[in-house]
C-alpha atoms as a PDB file:
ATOM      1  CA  UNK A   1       8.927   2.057 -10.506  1.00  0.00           C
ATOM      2  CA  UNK A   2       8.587   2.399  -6.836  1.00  0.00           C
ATOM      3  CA  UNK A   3       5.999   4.405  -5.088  1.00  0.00           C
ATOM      4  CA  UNK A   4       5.374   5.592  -1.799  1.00  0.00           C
ATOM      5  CA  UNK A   5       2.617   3.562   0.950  1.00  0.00           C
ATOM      6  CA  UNK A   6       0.456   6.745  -0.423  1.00  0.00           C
ATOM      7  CA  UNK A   7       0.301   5.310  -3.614  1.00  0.00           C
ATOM      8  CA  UNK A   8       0.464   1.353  -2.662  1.00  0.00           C
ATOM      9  CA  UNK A   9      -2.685   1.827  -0.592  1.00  0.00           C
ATOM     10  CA  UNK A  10      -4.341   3.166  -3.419  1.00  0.00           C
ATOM     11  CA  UNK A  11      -3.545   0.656  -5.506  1.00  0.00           C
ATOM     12  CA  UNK A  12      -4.486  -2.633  -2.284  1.00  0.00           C
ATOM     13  CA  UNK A  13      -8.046  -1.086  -2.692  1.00  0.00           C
ATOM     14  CA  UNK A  14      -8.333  -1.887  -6.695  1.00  0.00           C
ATOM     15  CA  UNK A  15      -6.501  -5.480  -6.159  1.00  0.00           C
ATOM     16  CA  UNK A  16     -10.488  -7.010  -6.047  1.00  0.00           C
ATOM     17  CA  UNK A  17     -10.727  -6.149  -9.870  1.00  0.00           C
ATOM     18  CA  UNK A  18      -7.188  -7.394 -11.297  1.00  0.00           C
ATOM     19  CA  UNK A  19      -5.651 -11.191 -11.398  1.00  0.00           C
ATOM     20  CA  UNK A  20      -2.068 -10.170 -10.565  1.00  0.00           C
ATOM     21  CA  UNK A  21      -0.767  -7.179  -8.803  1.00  0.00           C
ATOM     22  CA  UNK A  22       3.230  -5.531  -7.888  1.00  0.00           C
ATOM     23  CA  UNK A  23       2.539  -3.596  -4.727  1.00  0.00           C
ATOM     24  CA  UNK A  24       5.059  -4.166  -2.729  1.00  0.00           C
ATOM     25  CA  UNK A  25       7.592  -1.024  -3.743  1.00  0.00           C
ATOM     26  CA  UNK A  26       7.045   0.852  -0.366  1.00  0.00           C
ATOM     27  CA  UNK A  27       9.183  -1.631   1.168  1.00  0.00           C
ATOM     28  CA  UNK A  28      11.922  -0.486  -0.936  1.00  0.00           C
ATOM     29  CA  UNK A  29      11.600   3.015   0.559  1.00  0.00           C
ATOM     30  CA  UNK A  30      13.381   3.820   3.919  1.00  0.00           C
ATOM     31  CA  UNK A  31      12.140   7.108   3.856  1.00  0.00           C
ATOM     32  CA  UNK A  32       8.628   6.780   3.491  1.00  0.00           C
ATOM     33  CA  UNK A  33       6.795   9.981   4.534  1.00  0.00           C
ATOM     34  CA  UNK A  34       3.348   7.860   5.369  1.00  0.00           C
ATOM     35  CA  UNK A  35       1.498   4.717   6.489  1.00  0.00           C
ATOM     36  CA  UNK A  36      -1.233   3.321   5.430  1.00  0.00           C
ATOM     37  CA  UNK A  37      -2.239  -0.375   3.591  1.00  0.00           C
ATOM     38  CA  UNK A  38       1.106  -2.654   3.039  1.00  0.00           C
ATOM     39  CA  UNK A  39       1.959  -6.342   1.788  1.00  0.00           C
ATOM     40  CA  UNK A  40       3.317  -8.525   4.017  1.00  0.00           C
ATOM     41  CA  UNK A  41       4.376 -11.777   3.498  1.00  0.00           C
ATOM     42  CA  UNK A  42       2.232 -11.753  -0.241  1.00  0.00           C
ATOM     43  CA  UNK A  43      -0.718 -10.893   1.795  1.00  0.00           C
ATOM     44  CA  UNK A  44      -2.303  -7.355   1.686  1.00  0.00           C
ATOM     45  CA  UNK A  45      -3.436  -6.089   4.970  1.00  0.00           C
ATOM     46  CA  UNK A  46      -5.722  -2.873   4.823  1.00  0.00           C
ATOM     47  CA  UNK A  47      -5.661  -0.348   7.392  1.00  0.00           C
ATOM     48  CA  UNK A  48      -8.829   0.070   9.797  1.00  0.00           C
ATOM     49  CA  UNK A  49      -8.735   3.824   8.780  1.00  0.00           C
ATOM     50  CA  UNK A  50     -11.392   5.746   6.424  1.00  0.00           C
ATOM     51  CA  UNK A  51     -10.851   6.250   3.191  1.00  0.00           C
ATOM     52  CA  UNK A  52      -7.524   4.649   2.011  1.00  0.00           C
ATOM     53  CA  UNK A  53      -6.312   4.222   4.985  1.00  0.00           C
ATOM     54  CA  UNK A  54      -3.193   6.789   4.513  1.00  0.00           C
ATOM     55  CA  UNK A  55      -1.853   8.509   7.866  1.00  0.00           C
ATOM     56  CA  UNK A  56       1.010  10.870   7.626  1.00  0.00           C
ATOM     57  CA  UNK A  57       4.138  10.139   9.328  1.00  0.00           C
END
């Protein structure tokens, strides 16, 4: 299942309570309608924003 940075971002902030995680299905989206927390190279990088970090494109 993909999901939008919206949801990925959500999911970067949980990744301290889980061994394994799939986030990276926002880079699958061309499209995406926000920005926010993204993998990059295996590494998760969290936005310096408030809250989740989501900003609408």
């Amino acid at each position: 299942m993909t999901e939008s940075t919206v949801g990925i971002s959500a999911g970067c902030v949980l990744t301290g309570l889980v061994d394994y995680v799939d986030l990276d299905g926002a880079n699958l989206i061309s499209n995406d309608y926000a920005s926010g927390n993204f993998v990059e190279n295996g590494k998760i990088i969290l936005s310096p924003k408030p809250g989740l970090g989501i900003e609408m494109k």
